[in-house]
Protein backbone atom coordinates (compact mmCIF):
# COMPACT_ATOMS: atom_id res chain seq x y z
CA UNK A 1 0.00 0.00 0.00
CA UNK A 2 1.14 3.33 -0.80
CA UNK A 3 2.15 6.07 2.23
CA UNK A 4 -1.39 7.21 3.79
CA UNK A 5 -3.25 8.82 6.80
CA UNK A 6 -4.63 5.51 7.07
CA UNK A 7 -2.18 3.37 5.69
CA UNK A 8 -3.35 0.30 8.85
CA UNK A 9 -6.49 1.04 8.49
CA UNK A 10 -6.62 0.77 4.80
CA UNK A 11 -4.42 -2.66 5.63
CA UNK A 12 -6.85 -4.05 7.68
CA UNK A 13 -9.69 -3.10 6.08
CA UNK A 14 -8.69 -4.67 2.61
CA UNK A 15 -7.42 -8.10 4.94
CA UNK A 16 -10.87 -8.17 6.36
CA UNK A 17 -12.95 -8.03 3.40
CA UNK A 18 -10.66 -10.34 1.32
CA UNK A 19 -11.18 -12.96 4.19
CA UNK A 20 -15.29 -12.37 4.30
CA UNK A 21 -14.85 -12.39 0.46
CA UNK A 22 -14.13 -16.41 0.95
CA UNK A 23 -16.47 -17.24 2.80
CA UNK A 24 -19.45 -16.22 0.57
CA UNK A 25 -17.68 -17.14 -2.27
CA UNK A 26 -17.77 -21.12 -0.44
CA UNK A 27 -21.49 -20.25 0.68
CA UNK A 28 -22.72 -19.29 -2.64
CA UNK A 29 -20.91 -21.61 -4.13
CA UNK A 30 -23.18 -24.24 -2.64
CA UNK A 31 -26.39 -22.94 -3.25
CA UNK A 32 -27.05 -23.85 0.41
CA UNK A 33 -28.04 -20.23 2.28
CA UNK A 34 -29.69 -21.04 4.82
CA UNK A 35 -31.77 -17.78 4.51
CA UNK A 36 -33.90 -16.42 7.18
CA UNK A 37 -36.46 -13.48 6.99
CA UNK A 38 -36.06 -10.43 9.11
CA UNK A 39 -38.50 -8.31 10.57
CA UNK A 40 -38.64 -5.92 7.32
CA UNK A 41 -39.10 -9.15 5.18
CA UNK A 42 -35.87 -8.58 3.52
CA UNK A 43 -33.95 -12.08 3.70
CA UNK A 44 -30.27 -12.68 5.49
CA UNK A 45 -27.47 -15.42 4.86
CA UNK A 46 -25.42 -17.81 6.83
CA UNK A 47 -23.17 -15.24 4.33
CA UNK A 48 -24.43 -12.19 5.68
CA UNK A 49 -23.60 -13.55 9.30
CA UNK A 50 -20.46 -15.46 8.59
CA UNK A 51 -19.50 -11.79 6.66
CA UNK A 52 -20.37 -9.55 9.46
CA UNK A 53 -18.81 -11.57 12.06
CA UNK A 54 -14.98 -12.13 10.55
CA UNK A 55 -15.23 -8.63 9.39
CA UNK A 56 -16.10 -7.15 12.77
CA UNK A 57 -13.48 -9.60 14.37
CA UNK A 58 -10.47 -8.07 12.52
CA UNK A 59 -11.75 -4.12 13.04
CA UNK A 60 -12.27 -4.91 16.90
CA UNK A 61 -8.99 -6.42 17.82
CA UNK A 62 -7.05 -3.90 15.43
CA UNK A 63 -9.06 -0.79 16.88
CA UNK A 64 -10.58 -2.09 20.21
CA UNK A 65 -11.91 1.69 20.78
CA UNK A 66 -14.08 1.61 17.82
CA UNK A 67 -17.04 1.46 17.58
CA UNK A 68 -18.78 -0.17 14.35
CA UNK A 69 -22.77 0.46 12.80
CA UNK A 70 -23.06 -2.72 10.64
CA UNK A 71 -26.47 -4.35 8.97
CA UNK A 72 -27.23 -7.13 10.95
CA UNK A 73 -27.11 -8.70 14.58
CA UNK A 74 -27.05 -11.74 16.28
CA UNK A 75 -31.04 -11.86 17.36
CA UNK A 76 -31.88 -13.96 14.92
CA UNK A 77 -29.48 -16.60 15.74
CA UNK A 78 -29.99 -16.71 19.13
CA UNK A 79 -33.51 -18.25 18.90
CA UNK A 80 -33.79 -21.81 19.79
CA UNK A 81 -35.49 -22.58 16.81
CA UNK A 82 -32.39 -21.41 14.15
CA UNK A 83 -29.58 -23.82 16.06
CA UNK A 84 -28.62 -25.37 12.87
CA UNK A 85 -28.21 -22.13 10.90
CA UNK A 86 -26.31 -20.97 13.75
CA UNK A 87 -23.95 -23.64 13.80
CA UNK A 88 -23.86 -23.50 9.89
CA UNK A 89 -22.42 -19.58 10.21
CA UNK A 90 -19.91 -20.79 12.83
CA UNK A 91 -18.80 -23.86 10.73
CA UNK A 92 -18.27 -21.13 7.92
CA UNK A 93 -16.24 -19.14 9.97
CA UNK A 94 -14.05 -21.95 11.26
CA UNK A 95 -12.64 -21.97 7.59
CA UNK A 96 -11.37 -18.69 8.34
CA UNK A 97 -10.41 -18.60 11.37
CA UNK A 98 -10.14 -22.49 12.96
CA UNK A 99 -11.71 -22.93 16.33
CA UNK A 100 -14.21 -20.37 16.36
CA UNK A 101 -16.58 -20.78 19.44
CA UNK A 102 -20.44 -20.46 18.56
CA UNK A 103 -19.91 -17.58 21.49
CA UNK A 104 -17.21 -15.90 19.72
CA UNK A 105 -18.70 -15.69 16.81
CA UNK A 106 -21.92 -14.50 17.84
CA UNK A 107 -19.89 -11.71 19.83
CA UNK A 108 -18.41 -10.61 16.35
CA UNK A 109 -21.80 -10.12 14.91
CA UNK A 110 -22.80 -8.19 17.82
CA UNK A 111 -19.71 -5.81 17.73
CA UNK A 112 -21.93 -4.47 14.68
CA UNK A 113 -25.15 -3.73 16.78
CA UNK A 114 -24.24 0.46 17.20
CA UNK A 115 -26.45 2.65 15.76
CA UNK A 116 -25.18 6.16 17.37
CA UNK A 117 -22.64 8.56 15.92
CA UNK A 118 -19.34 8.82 17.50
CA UNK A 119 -16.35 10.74 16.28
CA UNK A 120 -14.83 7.74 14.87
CA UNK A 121 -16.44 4.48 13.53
CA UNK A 122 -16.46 2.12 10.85
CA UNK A 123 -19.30 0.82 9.23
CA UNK A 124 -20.32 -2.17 7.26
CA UNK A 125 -22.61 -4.09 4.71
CA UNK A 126 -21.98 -7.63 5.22
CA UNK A 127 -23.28 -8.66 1.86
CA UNK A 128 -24.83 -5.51 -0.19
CA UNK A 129 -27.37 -7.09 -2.44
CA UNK A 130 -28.62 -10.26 -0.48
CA UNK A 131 -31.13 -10.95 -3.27
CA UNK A 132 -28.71 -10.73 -6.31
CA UNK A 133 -26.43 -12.69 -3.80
CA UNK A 134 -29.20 -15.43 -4.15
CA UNK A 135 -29.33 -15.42 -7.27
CA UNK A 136 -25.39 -16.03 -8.02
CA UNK A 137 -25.26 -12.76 -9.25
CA UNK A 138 -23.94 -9.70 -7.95
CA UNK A 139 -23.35 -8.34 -4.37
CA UNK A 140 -20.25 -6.95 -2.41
CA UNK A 141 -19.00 -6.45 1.10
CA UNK A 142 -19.36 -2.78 1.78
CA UNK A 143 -17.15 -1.20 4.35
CA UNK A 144 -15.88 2.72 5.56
CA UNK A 145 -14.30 4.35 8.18
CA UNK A 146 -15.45 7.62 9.49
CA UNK A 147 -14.14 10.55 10.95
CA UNK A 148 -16.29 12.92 12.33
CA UNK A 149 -19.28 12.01 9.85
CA UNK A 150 -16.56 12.33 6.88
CA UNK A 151 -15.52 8.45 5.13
CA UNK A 152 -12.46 8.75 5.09
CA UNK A 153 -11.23 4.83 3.79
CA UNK A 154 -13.29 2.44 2.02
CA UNK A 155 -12.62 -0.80 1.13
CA UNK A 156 -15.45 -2.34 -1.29
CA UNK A 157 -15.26 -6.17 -2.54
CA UNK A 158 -17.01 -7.31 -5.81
CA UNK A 159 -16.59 -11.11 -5.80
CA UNK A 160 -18.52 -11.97 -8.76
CA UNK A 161 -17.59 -8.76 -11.10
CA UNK A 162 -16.33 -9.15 -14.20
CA UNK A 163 -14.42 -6.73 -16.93
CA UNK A 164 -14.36 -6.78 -20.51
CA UNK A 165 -10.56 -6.56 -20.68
CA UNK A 166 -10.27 -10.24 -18.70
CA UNK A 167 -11.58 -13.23 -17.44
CA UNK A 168 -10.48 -12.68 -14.15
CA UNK A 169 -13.78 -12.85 -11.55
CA UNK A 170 -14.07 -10.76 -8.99
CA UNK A 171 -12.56 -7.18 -7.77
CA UNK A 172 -11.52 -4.95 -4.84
CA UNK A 173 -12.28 -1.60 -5.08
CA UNK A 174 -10.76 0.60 -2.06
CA UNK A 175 -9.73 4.18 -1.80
CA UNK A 176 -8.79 6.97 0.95
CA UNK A 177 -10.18 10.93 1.06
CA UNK A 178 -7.57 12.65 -0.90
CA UNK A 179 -5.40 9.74 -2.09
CA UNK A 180 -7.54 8.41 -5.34
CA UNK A 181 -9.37 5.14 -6.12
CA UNK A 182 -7.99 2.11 -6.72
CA UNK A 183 -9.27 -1.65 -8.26
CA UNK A 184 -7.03 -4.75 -7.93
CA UNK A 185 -8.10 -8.34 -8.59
CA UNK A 186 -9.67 -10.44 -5.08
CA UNK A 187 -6.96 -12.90 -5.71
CA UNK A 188 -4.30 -9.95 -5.63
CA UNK A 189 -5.10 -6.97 -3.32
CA UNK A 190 -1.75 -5.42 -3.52
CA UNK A 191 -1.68 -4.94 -7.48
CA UNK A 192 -3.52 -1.54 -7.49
CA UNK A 193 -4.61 0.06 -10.48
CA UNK A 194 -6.22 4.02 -10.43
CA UNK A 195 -9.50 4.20 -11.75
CA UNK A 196 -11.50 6.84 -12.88
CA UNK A 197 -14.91 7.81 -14.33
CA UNK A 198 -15.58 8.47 -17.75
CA UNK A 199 -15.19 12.00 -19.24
CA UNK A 200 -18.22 12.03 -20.47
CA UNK A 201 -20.22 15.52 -20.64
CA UNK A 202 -23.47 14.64 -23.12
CA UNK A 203 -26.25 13.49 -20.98
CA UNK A 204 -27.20 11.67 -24.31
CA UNK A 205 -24.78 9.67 -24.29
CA UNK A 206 -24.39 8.33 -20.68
CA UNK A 207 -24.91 5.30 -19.30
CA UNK A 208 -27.58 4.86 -16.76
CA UNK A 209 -26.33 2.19 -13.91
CA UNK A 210 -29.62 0.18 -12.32
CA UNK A 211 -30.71 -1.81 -9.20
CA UNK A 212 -32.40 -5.48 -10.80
CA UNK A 213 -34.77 -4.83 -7.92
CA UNK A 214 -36.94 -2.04 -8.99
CA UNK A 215 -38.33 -2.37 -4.95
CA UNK A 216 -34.58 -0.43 -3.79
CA UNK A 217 -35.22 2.43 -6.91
CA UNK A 218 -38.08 4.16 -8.52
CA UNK A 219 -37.56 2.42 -12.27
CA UNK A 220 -40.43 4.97 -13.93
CA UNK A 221 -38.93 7.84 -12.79
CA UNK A 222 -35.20 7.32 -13.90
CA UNK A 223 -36.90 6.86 -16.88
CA UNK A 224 -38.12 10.08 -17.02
CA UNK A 225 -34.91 11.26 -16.44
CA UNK A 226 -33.00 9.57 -18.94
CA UNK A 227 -35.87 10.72 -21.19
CA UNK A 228 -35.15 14.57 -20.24
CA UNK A 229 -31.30 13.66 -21.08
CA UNK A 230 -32.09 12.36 -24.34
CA UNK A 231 -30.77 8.92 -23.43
CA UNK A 232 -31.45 5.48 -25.19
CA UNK A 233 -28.62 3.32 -24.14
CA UNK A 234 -29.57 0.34 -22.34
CA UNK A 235 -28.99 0.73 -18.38
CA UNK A 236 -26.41 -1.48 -17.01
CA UNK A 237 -28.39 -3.81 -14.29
CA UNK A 238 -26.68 -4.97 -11.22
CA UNK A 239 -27.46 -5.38 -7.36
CA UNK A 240 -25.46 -3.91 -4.77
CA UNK A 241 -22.58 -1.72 -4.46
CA UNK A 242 -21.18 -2.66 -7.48
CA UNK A 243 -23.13 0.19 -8.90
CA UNK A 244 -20.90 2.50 -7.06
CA UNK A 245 -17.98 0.34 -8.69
CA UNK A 246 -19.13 0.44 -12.37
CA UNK A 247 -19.35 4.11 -12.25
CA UNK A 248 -16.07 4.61 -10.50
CA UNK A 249 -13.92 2.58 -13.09
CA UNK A 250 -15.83 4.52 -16.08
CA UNK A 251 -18.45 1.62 -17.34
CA UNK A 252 -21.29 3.81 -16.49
CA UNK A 253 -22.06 7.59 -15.85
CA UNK A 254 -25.10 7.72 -13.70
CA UNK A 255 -26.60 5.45 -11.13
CA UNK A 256 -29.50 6.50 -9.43
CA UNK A 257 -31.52 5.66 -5.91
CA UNK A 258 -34.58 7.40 -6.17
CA UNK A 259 -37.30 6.53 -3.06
CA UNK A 260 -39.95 4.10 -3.52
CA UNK A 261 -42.20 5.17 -0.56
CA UNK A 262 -42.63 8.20 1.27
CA UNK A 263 -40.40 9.17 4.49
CA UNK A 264 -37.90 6.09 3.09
CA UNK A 265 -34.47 7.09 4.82
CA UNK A 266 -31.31 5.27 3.71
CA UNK A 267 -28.93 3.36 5.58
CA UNK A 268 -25.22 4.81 5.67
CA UNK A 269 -24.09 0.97 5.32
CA UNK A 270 -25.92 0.94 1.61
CA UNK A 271 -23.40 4.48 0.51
CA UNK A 272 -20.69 5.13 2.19
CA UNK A 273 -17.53 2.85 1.10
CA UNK A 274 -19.24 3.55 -2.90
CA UNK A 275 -19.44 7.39 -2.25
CA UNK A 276 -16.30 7.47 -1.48
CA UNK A 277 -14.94 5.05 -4.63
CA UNK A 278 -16.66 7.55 -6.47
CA UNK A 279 -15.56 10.82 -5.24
CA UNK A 280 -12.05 9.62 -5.06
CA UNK A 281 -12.70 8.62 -8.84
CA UNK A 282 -13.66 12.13 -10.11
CA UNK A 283 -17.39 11.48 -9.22
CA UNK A 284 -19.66 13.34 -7.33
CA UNK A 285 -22.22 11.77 -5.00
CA UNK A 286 -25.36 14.09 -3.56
CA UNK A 287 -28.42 13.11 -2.50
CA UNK A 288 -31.69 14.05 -5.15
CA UNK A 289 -31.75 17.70 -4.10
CA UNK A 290 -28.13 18.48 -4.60
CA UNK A 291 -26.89 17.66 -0.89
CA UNK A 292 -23.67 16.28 0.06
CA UNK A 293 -24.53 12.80 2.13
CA UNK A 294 -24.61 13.59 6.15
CA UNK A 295 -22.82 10.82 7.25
CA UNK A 296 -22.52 12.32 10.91
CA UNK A 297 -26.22 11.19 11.97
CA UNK A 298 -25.48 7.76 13.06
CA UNK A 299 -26.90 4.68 11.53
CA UNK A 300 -29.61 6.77 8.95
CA UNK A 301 -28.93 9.03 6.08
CA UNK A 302 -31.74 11.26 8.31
CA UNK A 303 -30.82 14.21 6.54
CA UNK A 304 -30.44 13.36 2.70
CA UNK A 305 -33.09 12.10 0.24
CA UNK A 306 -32.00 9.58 -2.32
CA UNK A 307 -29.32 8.81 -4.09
CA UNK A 308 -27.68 10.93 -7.35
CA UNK A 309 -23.77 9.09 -8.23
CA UNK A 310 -22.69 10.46 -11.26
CA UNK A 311 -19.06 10.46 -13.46
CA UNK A 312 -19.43 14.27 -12.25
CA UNK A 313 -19.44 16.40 -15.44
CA UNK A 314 -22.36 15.32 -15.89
CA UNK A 315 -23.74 15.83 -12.37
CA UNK A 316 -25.45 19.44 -12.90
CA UNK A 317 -27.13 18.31 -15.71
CA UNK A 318 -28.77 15.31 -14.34
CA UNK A 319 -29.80 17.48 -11.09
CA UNK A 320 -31.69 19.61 -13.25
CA UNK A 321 -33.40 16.65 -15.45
CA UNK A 322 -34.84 14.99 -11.94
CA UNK A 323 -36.30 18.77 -11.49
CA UNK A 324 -37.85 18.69 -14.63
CA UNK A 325 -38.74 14.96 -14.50
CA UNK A 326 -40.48 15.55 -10.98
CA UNK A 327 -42.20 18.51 -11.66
């Protein structure tokens, strides 16, 4: 890694993602997910846990004072009815790290339960895009640090993205405020190569960048949108974070989040390690009416509304089309 603020952080970061990388790689790779339904009906993986918890082990014993606002908790697990998934997630995590107790692990997932702000803390997506995770498709391990409601380091894995210039599968996409962005290959974190987003500046032709779910993104009215742009490429479709990633390294210009249902308020685990592969990119990320992303509120985007990531020349212009579109 080159010299940075955060050079350990951005060491540990990339180790701990790499190592949750395996382990849904092995999961998915069996087709047996042992998925459960939470309380918003949105399902969760023996990945999702097994993801959370070796993550959260390697930020808690490298920065014992910090605390960490990640997706899930341990709840679930804990009921005497889900034994077997339990002991499925700490099975998983014994390939990682060998003689994992069912309480250790369950104490990793837990290290993820904060939901207040705090001048310094990390925060993590344990798999971003559960469903396209079930599907084989895409998904990626999400996770930031922040400093005083800034991200500051994010380290975002891709394990089932491809690229037109190889066959390789699956990519790490990290960068630090002020240093660039950066994409290596899962099987080589160290080989860094700086990415950046396209240079293009005709709305017409952009590149819109889609959730498969139209249930995380109002489909109709980025179709307005691209209609007030003039566009008539096909969008590029793909769960997760990867969005943030397809943008970053140039394959896309725009990639909206626009809310479903009234008073919807994002989670800072679902933006901030791809805002900030963006920014450092030459992107800009705002919310839909133009503000920078509050990251300083705790566990909730409270104060931002949807989503606008754009290649950032482009930025002003699609601002004013989601006026126009929404008026």
């Amino acid at each position: 890694m080159a010299d940075s603020h955060y050079t350990e952080e951005l060491r540990v970061a990339v180790q701990a993602v790499v190592e949750a990388s395996k382990i849904c790689r092995h999961i998915q790779s069996t087709e047996d997910f042992a998925e459960l339904s939470k309380t918003d009906r949105s399902p969760v993986t023996v990945a999702d846990f097994g993801s959370q918890a070796i993550v959260c082990k390697a930020i808690s014993e490298a920065f014992p004072d910090d605390p960490m606002i990640a997706e899930e908790d341990s709840a679930a697990l804990r009921l005497p009815d889900q034994v077997s998934v339990l002991n499925r997630v700490v099975k998983e995590v014994a390939k990682v790290v060998p003689d994992a107790s069912q309480e250790q692990v369950l104490a990793w997932i837990d290290h993820g339960i904060s939901r207040d702000p705090a001048p310094r803390t990390w925060t993590l997506d344990p798999i971003d895009g559960t469903k396209g995770f079930l599907r084989n498709e895409q998904y990626a391990i999400a996770l930031a640090l922040l400093i005083d409601g800034q991200v500051k380091v994010a380290a975002l894995a891709c394990p089932n993205l491809g690229t037109i210039e190889s066959d390789e599968i699956g990519y790490l996409f990290t960068a630090v405020r002020g240093e660039g962005a950066y994409v290596s290959s899962l099987s080589d974190p160290t080989d860094r190569t700086r990415i950046s987003t396209s240079g293009c500046i005709i709305g017409r032709d952009a590149r819109f960048c889609e959730s498969v779910e139209s249930g995380h993104s109002d489909h109709s009215w980025s179709s307005e949108i691209a209609h007030e742009l003039g566009i008539s490429r096909d969008s590029v479709r793909l769960d997760s974070q990867a969005k943030y990633a397809v943008v970053a390294r140039g394959e896309a210009e725009i990639y909206l989040r626009l809310p479903t249902k009234p008073g919807y308020v994002e989670k800072i685990w679902d933006h901030a390690a791809g805002s900030l592969v963006i920014e450092e990119a030459g992107g800009t990320v705002t919310d839909i009416h133009g503000h920078p992303l509050d990251f300083s509120r705790g566990a909730l985007l409270s104060e931002n509304q949807g989503i606008i990531a754009t290649n950032g020349p482009l930025h002003a212009a699609v601002a004013t089309a989601m006026k126009n579109a929404n008026s």
